[in-house]
C-alpha atoms as a PDB file:
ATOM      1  CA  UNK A   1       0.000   0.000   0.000  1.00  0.00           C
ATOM      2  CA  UNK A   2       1.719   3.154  -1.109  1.00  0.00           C
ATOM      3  CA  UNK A   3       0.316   6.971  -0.793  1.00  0.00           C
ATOM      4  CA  UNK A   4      -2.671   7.859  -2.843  1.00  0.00           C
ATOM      5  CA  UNK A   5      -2.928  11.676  -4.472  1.00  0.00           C
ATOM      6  CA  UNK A   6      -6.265  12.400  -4.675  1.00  0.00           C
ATOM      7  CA  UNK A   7      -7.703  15.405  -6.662  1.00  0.00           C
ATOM      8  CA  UNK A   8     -10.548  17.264  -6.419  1.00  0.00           C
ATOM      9  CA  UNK A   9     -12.903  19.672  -8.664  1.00  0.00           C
ATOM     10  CA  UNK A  10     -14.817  21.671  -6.744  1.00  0.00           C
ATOM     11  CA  UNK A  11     -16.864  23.361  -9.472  1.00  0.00           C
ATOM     12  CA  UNK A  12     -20.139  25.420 -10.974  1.00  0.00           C
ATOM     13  CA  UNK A  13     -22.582  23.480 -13.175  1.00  0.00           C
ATOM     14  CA  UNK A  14     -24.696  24.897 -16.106  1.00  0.00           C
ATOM     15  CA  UNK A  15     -28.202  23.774 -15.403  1.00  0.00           C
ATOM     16  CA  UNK A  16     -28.820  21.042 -17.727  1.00  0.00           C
ATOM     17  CA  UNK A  17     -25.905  21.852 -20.037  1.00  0.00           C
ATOM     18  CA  UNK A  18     -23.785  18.135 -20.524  1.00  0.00           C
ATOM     19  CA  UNK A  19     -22.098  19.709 -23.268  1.00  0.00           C
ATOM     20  CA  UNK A  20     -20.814  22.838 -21.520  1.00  0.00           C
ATOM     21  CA  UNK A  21     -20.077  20.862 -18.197  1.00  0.00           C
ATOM     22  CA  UNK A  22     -18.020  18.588 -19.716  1.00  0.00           C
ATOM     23  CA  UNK A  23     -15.935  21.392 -21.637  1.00  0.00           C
ATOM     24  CA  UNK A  24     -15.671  23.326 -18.468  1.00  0.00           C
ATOM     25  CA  UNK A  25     -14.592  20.080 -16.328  1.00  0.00           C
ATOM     26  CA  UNK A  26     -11.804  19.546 -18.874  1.00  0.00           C
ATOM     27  CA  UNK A  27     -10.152  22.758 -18.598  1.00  0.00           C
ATOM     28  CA  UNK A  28     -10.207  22.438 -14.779  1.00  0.00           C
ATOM     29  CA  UNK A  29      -8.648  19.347 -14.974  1.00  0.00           C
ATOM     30  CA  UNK A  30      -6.059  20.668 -17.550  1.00  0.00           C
ATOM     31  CA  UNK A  31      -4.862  22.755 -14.214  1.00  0.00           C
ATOM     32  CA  UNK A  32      -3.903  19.543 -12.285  1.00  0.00           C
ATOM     33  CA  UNK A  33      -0.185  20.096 -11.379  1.00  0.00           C
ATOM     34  CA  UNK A  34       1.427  17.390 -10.140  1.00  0.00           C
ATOM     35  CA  UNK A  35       0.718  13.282 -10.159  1.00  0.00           C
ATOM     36  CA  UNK A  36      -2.691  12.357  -9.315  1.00  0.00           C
ATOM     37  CA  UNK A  37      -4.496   9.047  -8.547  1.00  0.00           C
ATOM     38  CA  UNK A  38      -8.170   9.983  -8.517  1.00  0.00           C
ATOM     39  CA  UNK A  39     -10.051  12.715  -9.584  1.00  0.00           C
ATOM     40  CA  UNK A  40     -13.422  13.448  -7.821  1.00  0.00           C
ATOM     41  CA  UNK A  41     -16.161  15.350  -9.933  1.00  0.00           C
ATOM     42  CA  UNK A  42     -19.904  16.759  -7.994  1.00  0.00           C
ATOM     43  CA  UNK A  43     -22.769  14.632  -8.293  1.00  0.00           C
ATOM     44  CA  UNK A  44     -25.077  14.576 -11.105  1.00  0.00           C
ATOM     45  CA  UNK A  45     -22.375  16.403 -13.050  1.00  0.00           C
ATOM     46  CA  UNK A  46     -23.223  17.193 -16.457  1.00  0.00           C
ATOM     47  CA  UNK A  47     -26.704  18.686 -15.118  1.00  0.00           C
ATOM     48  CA  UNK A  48     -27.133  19.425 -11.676  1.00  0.00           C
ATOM     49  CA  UNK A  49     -29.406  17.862  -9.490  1.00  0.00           C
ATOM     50  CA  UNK A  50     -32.222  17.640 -11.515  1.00  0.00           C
ATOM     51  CA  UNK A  51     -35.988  16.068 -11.255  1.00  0.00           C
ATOM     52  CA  UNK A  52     -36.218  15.952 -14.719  1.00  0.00           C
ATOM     53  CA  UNK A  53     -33.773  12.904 -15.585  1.00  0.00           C
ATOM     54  CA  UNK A  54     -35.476  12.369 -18.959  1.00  0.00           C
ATOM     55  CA  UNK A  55     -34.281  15.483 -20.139  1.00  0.00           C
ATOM     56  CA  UNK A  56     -30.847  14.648 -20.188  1.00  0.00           C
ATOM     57  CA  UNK A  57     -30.527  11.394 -19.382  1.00  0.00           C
ATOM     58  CA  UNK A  58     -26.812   9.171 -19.946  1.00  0.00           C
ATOM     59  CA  UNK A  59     -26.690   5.964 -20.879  1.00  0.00           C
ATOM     60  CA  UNK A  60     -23.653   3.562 -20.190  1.00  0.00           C
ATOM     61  CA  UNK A  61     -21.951   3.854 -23.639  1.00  0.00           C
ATOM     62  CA  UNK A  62     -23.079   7.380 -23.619  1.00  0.00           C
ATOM     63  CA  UNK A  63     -21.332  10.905 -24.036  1.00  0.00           C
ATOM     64  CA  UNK A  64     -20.299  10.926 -20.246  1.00  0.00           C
ATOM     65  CA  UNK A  65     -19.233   7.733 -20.144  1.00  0.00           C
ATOM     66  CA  UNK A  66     -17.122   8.414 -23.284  1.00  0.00           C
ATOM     67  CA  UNK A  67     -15.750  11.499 -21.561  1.00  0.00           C
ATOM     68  CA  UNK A  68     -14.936   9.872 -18.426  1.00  0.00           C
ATOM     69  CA  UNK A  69     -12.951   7.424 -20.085  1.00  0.00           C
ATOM     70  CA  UNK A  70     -10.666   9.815 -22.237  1.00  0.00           C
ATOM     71  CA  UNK A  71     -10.127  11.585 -18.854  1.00  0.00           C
ATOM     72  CA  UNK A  72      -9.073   8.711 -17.454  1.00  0.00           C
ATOM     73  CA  UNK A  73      -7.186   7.584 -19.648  1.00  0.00           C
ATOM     74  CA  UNK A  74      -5.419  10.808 -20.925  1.00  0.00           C
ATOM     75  CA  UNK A  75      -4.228  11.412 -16.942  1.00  0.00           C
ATOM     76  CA  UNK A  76      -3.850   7.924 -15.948  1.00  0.00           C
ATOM     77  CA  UNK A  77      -6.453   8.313 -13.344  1.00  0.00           C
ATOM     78  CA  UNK A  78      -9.385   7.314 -11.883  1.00  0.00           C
ATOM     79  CA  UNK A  79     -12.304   9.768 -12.754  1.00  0.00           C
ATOM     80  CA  UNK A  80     -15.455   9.623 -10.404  1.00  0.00           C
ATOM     81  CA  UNK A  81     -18.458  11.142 -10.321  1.00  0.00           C
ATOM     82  CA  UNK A  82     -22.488  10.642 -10.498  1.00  0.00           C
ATOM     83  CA  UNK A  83     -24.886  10.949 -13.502  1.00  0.00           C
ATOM     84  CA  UNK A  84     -27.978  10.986 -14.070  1.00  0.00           C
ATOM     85  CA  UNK A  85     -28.639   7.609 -16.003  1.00  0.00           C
ATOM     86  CA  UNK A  86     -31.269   6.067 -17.820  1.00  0.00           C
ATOM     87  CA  UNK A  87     -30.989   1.736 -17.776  1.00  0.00           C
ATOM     88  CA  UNK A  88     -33.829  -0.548 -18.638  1.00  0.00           C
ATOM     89  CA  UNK A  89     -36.812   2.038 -18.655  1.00  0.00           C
ATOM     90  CA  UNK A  90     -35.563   3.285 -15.256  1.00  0.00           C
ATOM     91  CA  UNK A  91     -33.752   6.459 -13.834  1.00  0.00           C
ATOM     92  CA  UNK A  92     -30.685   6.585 -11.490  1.00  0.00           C
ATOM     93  CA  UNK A  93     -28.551   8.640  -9.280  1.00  0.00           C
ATOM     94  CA  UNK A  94     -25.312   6.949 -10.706  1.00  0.00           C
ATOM     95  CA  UNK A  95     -21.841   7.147  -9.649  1.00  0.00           C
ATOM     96  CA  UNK A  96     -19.444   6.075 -12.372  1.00  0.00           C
ATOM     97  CA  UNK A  97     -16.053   4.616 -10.987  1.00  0.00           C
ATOM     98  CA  UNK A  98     -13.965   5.005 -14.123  1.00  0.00           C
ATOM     99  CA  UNK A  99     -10.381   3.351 -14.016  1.00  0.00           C
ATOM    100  CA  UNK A 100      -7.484   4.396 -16.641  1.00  0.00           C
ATOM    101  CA  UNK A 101      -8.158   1.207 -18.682  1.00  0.00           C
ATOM    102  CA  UNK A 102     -11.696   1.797 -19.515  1.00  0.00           C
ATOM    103  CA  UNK A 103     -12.763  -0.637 -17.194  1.00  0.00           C
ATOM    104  CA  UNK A 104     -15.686   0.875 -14.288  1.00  0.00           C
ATOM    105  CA  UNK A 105     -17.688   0.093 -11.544  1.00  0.00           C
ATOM    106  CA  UNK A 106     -21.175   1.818 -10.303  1.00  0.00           C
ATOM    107  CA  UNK A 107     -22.609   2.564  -7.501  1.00  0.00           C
ATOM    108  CA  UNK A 108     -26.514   3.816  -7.313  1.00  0.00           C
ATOM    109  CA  UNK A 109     -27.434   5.758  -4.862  1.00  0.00           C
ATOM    110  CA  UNK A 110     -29.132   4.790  -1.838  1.00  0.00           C
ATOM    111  CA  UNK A 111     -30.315   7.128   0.175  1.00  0.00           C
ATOM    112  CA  UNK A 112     -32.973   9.360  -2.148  1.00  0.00           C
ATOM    113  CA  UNK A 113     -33.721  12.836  -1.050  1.00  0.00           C
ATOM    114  CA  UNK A 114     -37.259  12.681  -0.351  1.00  0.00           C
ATOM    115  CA  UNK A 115     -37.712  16.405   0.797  1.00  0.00           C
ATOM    116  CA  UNK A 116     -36.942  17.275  -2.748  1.00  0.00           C
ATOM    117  CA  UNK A 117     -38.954  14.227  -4.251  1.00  0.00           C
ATOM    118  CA  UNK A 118     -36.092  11.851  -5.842  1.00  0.00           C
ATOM    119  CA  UNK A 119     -37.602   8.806  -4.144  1.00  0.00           C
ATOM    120  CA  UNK A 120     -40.212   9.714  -7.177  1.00  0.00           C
ATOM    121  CA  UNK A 121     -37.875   9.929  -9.783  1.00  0.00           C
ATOM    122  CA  UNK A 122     -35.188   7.809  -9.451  1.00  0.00           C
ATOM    123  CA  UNK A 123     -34.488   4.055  -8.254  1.00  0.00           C
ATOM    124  CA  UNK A 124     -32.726   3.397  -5.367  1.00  0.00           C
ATOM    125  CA  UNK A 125     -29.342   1.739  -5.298  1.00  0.00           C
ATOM    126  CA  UNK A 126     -29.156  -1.943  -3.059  1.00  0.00           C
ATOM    127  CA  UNK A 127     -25.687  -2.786  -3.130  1.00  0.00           C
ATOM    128  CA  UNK A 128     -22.730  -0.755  -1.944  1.00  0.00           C
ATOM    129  CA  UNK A 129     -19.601  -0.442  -3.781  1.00  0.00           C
ATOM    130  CA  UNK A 130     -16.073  -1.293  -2.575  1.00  0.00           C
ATOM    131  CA  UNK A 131     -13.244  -0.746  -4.840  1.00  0.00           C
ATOM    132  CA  UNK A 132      -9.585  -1.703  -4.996  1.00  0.00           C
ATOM    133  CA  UNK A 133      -7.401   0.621  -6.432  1.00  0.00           C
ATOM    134  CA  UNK A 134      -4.212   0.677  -6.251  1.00  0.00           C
ATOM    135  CA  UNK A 135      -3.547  -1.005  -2.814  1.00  0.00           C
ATOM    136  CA  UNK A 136      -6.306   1.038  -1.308  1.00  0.00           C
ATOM    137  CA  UNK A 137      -9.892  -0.192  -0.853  1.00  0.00           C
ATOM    138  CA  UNK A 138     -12.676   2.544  -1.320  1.00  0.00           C
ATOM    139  CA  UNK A 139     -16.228   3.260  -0.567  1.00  0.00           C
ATOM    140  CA  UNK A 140     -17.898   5.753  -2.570  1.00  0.00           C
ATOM    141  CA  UNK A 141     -20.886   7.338  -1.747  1.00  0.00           C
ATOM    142  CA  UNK A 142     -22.993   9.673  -2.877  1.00  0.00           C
ATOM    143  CA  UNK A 143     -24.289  13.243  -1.159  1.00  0.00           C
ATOM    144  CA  UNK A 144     -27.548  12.317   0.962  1.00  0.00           C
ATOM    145  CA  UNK A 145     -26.052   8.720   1.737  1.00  0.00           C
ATOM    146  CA  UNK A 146     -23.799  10.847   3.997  1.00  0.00           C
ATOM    147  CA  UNK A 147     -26.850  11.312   6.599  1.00  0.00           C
ATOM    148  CA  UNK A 148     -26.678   7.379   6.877  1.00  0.00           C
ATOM    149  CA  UNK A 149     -23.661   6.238   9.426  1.00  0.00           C
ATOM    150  CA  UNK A 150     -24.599   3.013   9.500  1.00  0.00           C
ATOM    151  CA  UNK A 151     -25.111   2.356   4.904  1.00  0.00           C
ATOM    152  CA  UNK A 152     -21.127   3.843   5.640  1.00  0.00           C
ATOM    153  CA  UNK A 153     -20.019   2.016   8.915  1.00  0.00           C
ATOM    154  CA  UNK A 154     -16.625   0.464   8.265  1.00  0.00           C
ATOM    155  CA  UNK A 155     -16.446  -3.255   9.122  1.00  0.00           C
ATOM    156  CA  UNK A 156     -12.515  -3.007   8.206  1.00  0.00           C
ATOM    157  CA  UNK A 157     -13.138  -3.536   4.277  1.00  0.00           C
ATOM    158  CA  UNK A 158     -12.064   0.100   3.430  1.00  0.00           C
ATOM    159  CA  UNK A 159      -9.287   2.947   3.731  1.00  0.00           C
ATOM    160  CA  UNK A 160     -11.004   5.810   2.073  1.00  0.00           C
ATOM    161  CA  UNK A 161     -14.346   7.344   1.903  1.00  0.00           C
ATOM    162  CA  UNK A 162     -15.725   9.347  -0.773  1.00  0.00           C
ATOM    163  CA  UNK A 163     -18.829  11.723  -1.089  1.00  0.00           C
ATOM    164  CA  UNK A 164     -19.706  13.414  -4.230  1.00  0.00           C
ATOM    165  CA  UNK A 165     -22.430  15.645  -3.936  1.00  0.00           C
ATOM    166  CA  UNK A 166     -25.005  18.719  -4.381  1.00  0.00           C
ATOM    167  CA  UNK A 167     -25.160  19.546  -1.031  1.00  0.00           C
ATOM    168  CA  UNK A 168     -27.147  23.392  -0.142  1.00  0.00           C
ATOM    169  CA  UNK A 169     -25.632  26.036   1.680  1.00  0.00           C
ATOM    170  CA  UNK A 170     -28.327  25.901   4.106  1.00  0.00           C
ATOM    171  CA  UNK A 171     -27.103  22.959   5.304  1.00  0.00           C
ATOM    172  CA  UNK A 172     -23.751  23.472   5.118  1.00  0.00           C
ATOM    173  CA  UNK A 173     -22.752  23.068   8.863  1.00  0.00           C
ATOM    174  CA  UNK A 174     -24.401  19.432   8.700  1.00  0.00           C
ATOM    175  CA  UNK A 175     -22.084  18.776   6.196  1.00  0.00           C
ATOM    176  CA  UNK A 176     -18.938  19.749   7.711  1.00  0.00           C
ATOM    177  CA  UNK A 177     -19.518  18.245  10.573  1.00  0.00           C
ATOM    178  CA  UNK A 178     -20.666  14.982   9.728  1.00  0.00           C
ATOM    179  CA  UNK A 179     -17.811  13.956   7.436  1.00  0.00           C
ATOM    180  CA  UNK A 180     -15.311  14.642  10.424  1.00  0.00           C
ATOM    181  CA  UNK A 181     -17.745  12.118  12.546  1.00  0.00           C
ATOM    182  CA  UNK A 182     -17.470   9.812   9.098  1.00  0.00           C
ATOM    183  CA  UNK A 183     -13.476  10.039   9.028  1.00  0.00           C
ATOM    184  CA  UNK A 184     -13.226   9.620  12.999  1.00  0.00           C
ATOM    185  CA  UNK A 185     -15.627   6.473  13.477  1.00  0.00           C
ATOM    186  CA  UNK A 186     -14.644   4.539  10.930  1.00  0.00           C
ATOM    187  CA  UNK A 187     -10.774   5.319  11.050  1.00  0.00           C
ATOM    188  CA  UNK A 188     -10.607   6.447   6.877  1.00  0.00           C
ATOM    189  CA  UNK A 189      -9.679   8.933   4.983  1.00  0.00           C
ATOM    190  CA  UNK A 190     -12.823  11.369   3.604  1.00  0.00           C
ATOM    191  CA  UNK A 191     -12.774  12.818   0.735  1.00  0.00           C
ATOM    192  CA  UNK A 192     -15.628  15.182  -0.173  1.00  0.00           C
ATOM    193  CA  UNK A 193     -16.812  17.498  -3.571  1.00  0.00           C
ATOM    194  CA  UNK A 194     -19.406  19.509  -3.498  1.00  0.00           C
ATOM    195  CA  UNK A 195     -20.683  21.634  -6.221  1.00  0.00           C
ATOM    196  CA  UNK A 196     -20.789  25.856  -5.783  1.00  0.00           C
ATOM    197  CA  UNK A 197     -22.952  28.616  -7.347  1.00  0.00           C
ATOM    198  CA  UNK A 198     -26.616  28.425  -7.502  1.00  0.00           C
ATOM    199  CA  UNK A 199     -28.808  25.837  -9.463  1.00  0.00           C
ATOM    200  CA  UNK A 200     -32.080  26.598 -11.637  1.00  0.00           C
ATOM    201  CA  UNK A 201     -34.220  26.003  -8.822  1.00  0.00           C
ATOM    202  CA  UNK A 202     -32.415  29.123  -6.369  1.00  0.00           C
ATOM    203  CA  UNK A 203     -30.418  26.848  -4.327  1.00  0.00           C
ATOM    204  CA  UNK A 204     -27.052  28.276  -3.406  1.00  0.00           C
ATOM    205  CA  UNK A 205     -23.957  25.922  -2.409  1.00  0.00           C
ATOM    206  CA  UNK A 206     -20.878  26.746  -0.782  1.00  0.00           C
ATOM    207  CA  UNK A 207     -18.568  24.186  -1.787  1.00  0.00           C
ATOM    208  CA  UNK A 208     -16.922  22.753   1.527  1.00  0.00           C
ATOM    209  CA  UNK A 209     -15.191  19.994  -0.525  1.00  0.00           C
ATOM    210  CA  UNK A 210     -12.623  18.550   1.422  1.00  0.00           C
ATOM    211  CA  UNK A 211      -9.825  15.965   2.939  1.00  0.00           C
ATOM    212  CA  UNK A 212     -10.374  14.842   6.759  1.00  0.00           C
ATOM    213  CA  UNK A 213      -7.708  12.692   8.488  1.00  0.00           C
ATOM    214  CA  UNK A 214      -8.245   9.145   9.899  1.00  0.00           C
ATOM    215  CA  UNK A 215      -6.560  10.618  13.353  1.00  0.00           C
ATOM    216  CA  UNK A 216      -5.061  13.600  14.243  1.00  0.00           C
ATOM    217  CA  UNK A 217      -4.328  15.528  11.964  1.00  0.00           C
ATOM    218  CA  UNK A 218      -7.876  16.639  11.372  1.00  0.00           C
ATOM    219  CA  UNK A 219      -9.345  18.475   7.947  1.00  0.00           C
ATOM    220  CA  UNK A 220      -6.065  18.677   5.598  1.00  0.00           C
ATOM    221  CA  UNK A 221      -7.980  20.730   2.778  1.00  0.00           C
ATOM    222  CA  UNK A 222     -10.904  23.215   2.482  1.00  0.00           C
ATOM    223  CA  UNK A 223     -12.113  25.073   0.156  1.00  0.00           C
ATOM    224  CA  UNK A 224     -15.582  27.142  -0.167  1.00  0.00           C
ATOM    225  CA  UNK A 225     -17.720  29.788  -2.263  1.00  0.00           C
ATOM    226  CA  UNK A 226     -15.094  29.216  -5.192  1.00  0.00           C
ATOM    227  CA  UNK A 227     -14.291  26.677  -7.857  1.00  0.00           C
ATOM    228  CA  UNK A 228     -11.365  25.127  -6.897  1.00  0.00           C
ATOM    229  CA  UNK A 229      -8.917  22.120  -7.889  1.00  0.00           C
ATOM    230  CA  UNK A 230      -6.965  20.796  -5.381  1.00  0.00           C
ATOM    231  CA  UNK A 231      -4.325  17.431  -5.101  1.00  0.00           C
ATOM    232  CA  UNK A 232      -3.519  16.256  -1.606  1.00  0.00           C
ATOM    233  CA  UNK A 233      -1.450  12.999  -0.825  1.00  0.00           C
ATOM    234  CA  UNK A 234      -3.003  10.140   1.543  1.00  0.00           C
ATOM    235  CA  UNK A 235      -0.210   9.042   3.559  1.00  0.00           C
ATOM    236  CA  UNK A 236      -0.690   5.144   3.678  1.00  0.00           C
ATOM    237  CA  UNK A 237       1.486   4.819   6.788  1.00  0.00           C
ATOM    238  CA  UNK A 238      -0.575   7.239   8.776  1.00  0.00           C
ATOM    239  CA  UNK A 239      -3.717   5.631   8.189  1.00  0.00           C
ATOM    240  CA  UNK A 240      -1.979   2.174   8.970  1.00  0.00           C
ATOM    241  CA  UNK A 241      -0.251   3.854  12.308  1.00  0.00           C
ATOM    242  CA  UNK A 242      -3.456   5.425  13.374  1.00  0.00           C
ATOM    243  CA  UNK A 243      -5.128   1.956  13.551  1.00  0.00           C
ATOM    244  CA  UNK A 244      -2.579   0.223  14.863  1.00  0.00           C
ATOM    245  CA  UNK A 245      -2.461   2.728  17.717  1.00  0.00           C
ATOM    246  CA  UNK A 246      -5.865   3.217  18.409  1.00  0.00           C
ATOM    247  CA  UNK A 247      -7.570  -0.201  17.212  1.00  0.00           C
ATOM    248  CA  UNK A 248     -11.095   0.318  17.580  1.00  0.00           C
ATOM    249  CA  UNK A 249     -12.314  -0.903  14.722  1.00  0.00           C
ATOM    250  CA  UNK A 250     -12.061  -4.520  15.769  1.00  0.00           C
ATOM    251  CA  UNK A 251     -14.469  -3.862  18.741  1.00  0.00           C
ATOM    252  CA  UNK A 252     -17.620  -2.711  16.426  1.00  0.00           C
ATOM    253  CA  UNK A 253     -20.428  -4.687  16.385  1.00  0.00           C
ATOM    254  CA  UNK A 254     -21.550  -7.519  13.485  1.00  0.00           C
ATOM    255  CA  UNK A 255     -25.017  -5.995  12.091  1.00  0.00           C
ATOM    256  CA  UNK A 256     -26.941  -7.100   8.628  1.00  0.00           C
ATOM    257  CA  UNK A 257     -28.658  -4.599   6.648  1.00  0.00           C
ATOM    258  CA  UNK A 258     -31.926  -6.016   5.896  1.00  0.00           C
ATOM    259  CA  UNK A 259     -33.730  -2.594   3.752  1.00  0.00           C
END
């Protein structure tokens, strides 16, 4: 297990505008300096987060898809991010795992954000999504999930955690504060993206995309109100000394999901 540079892209999106997202997305990541591992796009990227999926809809040998995989490819990096997707008649909140060799893995989301009716419009994801990546094992999740300790709690099969999301100013301090309690009770790295500006529908976001420490060393990056792109190295041995000292993972409790 060696260190892990993770990117993010803390960004604007034009309302329903793949085309111009995707342009924009490129020049940001045209700014990287410096190796990178992953790179971390918002949720529902190319168009916000929309309750109109048929509008816009990808599919998986779609435009996006297409995109992601040039990215990938062209920085030898994993991209990530969610879509809005369209598979078998059915809508999804989709987040696209895309590896430098074309090959991917998805995860739908779970948790639906009824208060803004996607429960209506979208399926609901069943299975959560470990990855191995390079000697690190990671759980992506997406935005509202975050609310949801226990669809995250870390029964030792991870190292990093990852939110993309479209998370509202108004709730900002929720957000903050529970990816620190995500990072400190299951002993991972966090790494967050969150969107900024304001969507079609008035809804501001301040950005608060970030890195929180397993232990310790507490928030390592932070960025608000502006679009940002930022690289910070994961320190494998940290993560590895942290729960060596401080063990607690192996006195959690054995639980089953059964929703």
């Amino acid at each position: 297990m060696t260190d892990l540079h993770v990117t993010l892209l803390q960004s604007s999106i034009v309302w329903h505008d793949p085309s111009a997202n995707l342009r924009h997305y490129a020049g940001m990541m045209a700014t990287i300096e410096g190796p990178t591992d992953l790179i971390i796009l918002p949720e529902m990227f190319t168009t916000g987060f929309t309750m109109e999926p048929a509008l816009h809809p990808e599919t998986m040998g779609g435009t996006a898809m297409l995109w992601m995989k040039v990215q990938a490819a062209k920085y030898q990096a994993a991209v990530v991010g969610s879509l809005v997707m369209e598979a078998d008649g059915k809508f999804f909140n989709r987040l696209i795992w895309m590896n430098p060799d074309g090959s991917y893995h998805t995860y739908d989301k779970r948790h639906r954000f009824a208060m803004a009716g996607e429960h209506e419009h979208y399926e609901a994801g069943r299975e959560r999504l470990i990855v191995d990546y390079r000697g690190w094992r990671i759980c992506p999740l997406i935005c509202y999930d975050l609310r949801f300790p226990v669809w995250a709690r870390n029964q030792n099969d991870y190292d990093l955690l990852i939110y993309t999301a479209n998370w509202p100013d108004k709730r900002s301090y929720d957000w903050r504060t529970l990816l620190k309690a995500r990072a400190i009770e299951n002993q991972c790295y966090v790494a967050a993206v969150n969107r900024v500006g304001t969507d079609a529908n008035g809804f501001a976001y301040n950005g608060d995309s970030c890195i929180i420490d397993p232990g310790w060393r507490h928030t390592l990056y932070h960025v608000e109100k502006v679009e940002a792109v930022h690289t910070e190295t994961l320190s494998a041995a940290h993560l590895q000394e942290v729960r060596k000292r401080l063990p607690f993972l192996r006195d959690g409790d054995d639980f089953q999901i059964s929703r």
